[in-house]
N, C-alpha and C. Protein backbone atom coordinates (compact mmCIF):
# COMPACT_ATOMS: atom_id res chain seq x y z
N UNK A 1 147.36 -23.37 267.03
CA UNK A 1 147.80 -22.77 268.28
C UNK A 1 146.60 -22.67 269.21
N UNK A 2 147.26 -22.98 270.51
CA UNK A 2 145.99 -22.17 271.35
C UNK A 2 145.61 -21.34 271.88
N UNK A 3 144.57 -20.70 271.62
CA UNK A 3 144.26 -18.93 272.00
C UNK A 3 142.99 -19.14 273.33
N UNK A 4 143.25 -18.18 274.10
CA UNK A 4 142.44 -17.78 275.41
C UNK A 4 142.23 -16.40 275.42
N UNK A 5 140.36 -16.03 275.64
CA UNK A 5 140.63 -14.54 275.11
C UNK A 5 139.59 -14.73 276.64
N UNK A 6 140.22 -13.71 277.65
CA UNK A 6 139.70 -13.42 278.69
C UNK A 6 139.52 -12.10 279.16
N UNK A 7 138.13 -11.65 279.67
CA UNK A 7 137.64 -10.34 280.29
C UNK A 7 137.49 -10.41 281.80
N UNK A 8 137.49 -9.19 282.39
CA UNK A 8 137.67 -9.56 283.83
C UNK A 8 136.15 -9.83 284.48
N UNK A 9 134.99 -10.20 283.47
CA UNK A 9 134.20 -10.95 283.93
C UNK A 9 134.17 -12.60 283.80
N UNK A 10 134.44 -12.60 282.70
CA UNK A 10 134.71 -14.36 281.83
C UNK A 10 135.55 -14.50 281.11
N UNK A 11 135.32 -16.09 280.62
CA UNK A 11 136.49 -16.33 279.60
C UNK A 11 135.49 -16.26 278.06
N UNK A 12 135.74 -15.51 277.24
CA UNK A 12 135.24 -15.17 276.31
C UNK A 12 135.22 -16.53 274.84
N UNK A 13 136.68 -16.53 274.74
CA UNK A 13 137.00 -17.81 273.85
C UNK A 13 138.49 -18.88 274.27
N UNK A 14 138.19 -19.95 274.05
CA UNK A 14 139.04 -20.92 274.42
C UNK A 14 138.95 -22.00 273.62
N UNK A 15 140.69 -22.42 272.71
CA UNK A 15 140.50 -23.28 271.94
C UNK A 15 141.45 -22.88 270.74
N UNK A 16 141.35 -24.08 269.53
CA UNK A 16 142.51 -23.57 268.42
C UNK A 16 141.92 -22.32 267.81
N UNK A 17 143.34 -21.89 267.13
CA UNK A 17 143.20 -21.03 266.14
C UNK A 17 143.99 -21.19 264.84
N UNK A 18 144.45 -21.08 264.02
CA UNK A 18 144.98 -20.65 263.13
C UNK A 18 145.95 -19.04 263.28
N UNK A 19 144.63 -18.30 262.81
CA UNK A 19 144.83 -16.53 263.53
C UNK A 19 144.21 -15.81 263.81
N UNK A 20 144.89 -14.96 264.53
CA UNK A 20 144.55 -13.87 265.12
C UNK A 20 145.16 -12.52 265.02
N UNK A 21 144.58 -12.07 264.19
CA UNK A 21 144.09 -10.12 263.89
C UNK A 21 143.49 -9.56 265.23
N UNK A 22 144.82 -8.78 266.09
CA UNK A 22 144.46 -7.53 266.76
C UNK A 22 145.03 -6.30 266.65
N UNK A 23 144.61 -5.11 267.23
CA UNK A 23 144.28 -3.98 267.18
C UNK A 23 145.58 -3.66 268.14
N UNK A 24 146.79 -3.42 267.83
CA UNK A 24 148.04 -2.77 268.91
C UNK A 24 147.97 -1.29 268.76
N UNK A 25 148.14 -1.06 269.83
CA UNK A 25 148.54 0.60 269.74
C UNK A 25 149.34 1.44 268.85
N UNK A 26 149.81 0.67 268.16
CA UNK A 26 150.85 1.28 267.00
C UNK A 26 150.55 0.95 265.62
N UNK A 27 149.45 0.01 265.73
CA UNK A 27 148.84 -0.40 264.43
C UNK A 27 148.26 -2.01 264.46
N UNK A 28 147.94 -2.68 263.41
CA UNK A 28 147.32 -3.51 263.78
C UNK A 28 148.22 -5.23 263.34
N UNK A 29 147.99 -5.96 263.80
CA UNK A 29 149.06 -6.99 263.72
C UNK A 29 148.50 -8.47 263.67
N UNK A 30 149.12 -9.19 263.01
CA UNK A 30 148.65 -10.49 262.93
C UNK A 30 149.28 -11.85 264.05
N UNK A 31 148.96 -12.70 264.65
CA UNK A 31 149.88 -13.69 265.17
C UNK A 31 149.22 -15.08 264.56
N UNK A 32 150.61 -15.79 264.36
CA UNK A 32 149.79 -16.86 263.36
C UNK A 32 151.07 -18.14 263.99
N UNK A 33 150.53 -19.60 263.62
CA UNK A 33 151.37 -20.58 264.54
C UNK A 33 152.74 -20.10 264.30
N UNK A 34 153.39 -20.85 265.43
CA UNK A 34 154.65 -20.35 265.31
C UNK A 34 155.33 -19.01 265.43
N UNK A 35 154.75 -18.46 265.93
CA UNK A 35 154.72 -16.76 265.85
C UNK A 35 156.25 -17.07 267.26
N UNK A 36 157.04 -15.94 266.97
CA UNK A 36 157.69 -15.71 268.00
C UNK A 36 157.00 -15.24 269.62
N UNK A 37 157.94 -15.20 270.43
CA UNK A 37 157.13 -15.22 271.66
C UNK A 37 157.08 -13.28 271.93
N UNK A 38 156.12 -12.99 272.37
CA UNK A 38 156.10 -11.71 272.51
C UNK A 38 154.82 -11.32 273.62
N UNK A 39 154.81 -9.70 273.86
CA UNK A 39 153.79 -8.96 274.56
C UNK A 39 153.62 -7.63 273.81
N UNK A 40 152.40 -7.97 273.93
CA UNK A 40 152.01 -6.36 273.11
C UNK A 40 150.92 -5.67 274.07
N UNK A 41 150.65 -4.44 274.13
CA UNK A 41 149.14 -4.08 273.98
C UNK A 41 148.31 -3.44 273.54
N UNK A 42 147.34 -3.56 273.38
CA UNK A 42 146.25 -3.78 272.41
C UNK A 42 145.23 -2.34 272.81
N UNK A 43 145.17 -1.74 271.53
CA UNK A 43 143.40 -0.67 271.30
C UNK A 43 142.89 -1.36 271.35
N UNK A 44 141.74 -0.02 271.55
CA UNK A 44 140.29 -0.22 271.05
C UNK A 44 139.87 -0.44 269.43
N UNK A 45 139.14 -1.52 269.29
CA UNK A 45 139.09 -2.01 267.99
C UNK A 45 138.30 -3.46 267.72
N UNK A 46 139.07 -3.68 266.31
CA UNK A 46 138.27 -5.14 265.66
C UNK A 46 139.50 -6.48 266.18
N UNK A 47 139.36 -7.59 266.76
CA UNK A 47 139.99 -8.61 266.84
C UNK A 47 139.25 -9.78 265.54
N UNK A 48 139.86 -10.19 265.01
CA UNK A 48 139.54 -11.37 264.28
C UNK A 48 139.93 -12.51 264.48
N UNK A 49 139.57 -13.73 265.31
CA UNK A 49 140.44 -14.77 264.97
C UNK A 49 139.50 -16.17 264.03
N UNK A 50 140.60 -16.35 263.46
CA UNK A 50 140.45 -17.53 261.63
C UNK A 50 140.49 -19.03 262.86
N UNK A 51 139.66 -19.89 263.24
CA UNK A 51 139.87 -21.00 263.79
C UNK A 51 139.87 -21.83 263.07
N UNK A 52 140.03 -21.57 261.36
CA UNK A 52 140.14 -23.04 260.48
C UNK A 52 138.68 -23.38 259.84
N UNK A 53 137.83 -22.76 260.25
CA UNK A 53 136.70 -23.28 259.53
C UNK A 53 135.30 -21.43 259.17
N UNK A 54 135.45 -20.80 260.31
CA UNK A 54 134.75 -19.65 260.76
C UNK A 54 135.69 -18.19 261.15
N UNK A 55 135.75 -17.13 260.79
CA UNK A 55 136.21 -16.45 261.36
C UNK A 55 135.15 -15.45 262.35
N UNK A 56 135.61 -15.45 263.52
CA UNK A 56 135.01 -14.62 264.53
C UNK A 56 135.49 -13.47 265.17
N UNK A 57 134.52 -12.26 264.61
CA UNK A 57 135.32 -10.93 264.88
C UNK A 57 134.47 -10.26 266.04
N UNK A 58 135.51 -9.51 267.04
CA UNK A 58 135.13 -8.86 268.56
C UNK A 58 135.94 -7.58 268.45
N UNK A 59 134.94 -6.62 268.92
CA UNK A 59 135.14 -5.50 269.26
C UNK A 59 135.79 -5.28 270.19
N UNK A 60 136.99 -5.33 270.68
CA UNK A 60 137.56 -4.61 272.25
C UNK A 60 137.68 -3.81 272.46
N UNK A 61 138.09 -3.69 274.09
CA UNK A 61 138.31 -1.76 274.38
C UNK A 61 139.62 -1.94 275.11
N UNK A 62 140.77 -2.69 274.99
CA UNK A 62 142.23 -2.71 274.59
C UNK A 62 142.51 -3.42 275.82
N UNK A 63 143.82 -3.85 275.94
CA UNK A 63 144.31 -4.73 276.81
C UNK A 63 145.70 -4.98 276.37
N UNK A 64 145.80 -6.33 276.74
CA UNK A 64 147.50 -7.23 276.52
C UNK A 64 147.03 -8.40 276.08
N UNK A 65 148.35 -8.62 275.04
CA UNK A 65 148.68 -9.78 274.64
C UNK A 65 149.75 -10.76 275.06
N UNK A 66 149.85 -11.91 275.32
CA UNK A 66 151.53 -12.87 275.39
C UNK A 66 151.34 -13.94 274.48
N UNK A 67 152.56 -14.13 274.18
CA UNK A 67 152.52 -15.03 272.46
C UNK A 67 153.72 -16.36 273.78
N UNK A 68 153.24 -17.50 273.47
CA UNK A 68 154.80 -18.39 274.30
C UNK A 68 153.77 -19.79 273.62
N UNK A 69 155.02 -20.28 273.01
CA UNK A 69 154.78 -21.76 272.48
C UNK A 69 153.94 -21.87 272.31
N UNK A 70 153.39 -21.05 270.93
CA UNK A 70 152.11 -21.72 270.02
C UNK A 70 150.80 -21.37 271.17
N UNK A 71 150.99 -20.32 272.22
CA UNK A 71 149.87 -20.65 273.26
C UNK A 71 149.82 -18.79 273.34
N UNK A 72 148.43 -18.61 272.65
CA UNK A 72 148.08 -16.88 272.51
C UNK A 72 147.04 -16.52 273.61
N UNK A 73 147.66 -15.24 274.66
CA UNK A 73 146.27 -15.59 275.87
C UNK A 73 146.01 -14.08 275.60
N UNK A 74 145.23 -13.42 275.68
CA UNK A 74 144.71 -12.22 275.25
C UNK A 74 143.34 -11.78 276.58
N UNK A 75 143.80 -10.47 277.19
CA UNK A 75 143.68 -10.04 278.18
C UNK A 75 142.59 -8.95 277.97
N UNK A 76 141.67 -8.87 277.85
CA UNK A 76 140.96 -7.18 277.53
C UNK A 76 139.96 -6.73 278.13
N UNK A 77 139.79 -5.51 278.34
CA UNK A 77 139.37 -4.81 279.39
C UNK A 77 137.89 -4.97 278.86
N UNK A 78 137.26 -5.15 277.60
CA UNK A 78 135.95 -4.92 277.45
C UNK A 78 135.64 -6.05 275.93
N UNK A 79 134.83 -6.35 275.83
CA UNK A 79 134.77 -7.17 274.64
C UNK A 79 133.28 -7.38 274.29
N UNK A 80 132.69 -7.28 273.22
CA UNK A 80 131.25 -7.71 272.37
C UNK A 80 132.13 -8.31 271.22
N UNK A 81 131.13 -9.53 271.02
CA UNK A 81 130.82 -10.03 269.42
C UNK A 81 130.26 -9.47 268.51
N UNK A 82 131.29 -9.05 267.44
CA UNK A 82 130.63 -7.98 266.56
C UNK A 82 129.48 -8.64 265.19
């Protein structure tokens, strides 16, 4: 799938994934290919995403998610590489 993880300074990550582990306000959740289409949003917390070879985990300080045809764009207000 393809994931876009953008801050309202830059674009943070762009490119496949496998998955992605974030941090929802109600608990924490996985989206993986094929995932139904959805919106969530997102705590403060750990994001993980598995790109198939490395997993790379980021700290956010919460935002939104939209899930539509295999295409994950992830919105957040604050982000470091943990």
């Amino acid at each position: 799938m393809q994931l876009e993880i953008l801050s309202p300074e830059k674009k943070i990550y762009s490119g496949e994934a496998v998955g992605v582990q974030m941090p929802g306000i109600t608990g924490s959740f996985e989206v993986l290919n094929n995932h139904a289409p959805m919106i969530a949003a997102l705590a403060t917390g750990k994001m993980r995403v598995n790109t198939g070879k490395e997993n790379i985990i980021y700290t956010i300080k919460g935002g939104f998610v939209e899930v539509v045809n295999n295409t994950v764009s992830v919105l957040v207000e604050g982000v470091e590489k943990a």
